[in-house]
C-alpha atoms as a PDB file:
ATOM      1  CA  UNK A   1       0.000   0.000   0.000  1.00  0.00           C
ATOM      2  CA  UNK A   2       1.197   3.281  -1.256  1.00  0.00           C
ATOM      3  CA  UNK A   3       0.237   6.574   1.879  1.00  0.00           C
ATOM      4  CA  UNK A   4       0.213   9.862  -0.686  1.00  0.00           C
ATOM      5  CA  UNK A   5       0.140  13.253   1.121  1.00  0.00           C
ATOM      6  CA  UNK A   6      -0.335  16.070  -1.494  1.00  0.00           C
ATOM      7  CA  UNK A   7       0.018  13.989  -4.263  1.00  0.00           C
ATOM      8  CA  UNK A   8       3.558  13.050  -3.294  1.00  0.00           C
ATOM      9  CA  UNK A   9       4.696   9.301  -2.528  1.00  0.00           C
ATOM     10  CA  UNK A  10       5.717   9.811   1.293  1.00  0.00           C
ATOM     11  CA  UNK A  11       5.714   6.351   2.582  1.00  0.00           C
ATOM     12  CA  UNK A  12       4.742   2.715   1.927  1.00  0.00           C
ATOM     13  CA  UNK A  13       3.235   0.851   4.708  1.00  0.00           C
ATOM     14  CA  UNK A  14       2.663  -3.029   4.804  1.00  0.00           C
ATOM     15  CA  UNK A  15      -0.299  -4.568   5.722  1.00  0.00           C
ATOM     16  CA  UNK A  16      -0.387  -7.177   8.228  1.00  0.00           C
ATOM     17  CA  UNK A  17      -2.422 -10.497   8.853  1.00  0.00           C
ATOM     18  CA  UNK A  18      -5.473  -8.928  10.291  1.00  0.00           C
ATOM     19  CA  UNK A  19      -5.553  -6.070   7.588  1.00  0.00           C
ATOM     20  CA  UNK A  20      -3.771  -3.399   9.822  1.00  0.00           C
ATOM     21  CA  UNK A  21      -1.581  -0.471   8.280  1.00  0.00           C
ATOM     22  CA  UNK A  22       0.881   1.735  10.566  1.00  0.00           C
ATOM     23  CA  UNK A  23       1.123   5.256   8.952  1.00  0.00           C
ATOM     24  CA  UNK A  24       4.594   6.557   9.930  1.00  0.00           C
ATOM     25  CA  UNK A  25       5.058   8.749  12.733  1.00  0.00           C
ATOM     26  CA  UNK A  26       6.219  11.789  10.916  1.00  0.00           C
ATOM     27  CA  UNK A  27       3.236  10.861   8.320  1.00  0.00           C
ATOM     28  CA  UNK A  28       0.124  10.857  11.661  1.00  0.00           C
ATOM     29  CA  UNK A  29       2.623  14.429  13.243  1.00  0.00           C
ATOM     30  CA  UNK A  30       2.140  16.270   9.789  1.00  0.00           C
ATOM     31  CA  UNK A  31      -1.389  14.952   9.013  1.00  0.00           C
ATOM     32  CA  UNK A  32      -1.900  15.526  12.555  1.00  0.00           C
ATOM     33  CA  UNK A  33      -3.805  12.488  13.038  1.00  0.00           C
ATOM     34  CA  UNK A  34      -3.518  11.483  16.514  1.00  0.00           C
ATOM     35  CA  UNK A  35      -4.438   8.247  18.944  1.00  0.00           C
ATOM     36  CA  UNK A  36      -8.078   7.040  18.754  1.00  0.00           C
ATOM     37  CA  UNK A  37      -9.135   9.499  15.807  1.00  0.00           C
ATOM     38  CA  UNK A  38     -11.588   8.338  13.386  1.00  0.00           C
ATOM     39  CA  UNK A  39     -10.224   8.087  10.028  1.00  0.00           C
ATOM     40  CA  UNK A  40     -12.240   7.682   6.667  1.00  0.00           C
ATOM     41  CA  UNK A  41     -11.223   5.827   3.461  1.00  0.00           C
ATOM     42  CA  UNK A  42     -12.565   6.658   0.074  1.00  0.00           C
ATOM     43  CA  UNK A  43     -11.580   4.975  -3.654  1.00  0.00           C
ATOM     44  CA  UNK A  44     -10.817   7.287  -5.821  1.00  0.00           C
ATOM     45  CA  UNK A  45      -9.481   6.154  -9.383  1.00  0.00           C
ATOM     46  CA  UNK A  46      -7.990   2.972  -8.129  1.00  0.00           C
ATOM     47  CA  UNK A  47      -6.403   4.611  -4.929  1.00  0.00           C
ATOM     48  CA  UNK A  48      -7.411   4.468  -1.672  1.00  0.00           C
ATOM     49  CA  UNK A  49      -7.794   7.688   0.255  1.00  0.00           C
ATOM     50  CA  UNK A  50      -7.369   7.822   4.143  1.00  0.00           C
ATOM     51  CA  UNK A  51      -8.656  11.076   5.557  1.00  0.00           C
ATOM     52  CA  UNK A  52      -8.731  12.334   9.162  1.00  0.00           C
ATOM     53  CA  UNK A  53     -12.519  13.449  10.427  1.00  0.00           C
ATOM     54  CA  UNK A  54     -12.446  15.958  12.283  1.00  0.00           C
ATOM     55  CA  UNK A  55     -15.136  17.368  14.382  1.00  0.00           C
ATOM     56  CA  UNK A  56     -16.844  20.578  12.796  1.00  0.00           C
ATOM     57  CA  UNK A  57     -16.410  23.409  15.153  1.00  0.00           C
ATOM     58  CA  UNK A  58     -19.715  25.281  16.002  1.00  0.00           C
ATOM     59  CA  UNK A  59     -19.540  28.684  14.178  1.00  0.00           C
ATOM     60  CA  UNK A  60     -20.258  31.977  16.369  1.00  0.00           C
ATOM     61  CA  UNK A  61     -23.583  32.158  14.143  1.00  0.00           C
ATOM     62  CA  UNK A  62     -24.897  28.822  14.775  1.00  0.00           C
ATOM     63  CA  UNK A  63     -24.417  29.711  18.467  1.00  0.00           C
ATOM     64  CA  UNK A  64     -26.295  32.488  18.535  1.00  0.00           C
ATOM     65  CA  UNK A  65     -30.050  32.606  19.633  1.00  0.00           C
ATOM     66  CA  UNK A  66     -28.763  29.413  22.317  1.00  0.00           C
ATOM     67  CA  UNK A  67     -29.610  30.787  25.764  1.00  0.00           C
ATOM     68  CA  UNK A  68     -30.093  29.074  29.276  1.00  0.00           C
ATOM     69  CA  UNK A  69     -33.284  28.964  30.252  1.00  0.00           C
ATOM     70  CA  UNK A  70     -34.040  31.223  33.496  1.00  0.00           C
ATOM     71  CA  UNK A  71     -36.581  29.645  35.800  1.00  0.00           C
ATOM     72  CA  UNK A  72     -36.497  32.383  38.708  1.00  0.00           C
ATOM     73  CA  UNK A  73     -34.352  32.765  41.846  1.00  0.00           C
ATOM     74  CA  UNK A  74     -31.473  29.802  41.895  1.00  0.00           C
ATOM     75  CA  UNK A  75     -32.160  27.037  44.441  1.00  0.00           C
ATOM     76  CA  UNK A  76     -29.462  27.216  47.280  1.00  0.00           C
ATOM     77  CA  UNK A  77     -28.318  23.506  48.509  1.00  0.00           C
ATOM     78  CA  UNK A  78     -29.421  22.941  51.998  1.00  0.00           C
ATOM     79  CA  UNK A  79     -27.026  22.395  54.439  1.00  0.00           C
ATOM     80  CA  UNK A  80     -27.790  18.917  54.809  1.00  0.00           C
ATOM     81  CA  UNK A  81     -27.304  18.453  51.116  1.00  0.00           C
ATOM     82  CA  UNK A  82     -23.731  20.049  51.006  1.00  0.00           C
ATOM     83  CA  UNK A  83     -22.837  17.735  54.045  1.00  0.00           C
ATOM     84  CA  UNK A  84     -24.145  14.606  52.047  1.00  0.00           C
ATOM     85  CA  UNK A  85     -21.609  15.531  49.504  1.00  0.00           C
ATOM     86  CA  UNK A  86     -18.703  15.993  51.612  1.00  0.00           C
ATOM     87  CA  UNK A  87     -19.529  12.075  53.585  1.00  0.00           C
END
């Protein structure tokens, strides 16, 4: 298998008996594909494309309009309820 960053050959990976790759260290640092991430794989013209997913960041306008809801005065814990937490 043949790992293409940018269109350039930048490493060749073998893949063991139960269909695992390793992508390179200095491959996952530049890629920045870390531990546990969730990685995609498309065919594209015979090749096989592995692409990092990252989570889409909530925009400043899809925020806005999201308030807490106020029901009143706060509710204090009791005292008895603070010294449940504490046992």
């Amino acid at each position: 298998m043949r790992i293409r960053y940018r269109e350039e050959l930048m490493a060749e990976a073998v893949v063991d008996d139960k269909g695992r790759i390793l992508i390179p260290a200095p491959l996952r640092k530049q890629c920045r594909i870390k531990e546990g991430m969730v990685v995609s794989f498309e065919r594209k013209d015979g090749d096989l494309i592995l692409k990092p997913l990252r989570k889409k960041r909530t925009s400043l306008r899809e925020l806005r309009g999201i308030h807490p809801k106020r029901t009143g005065e706060p509710r204090w814990a009791t005292p008895e309820e603070i010294k449940s937490i504490w046992e």
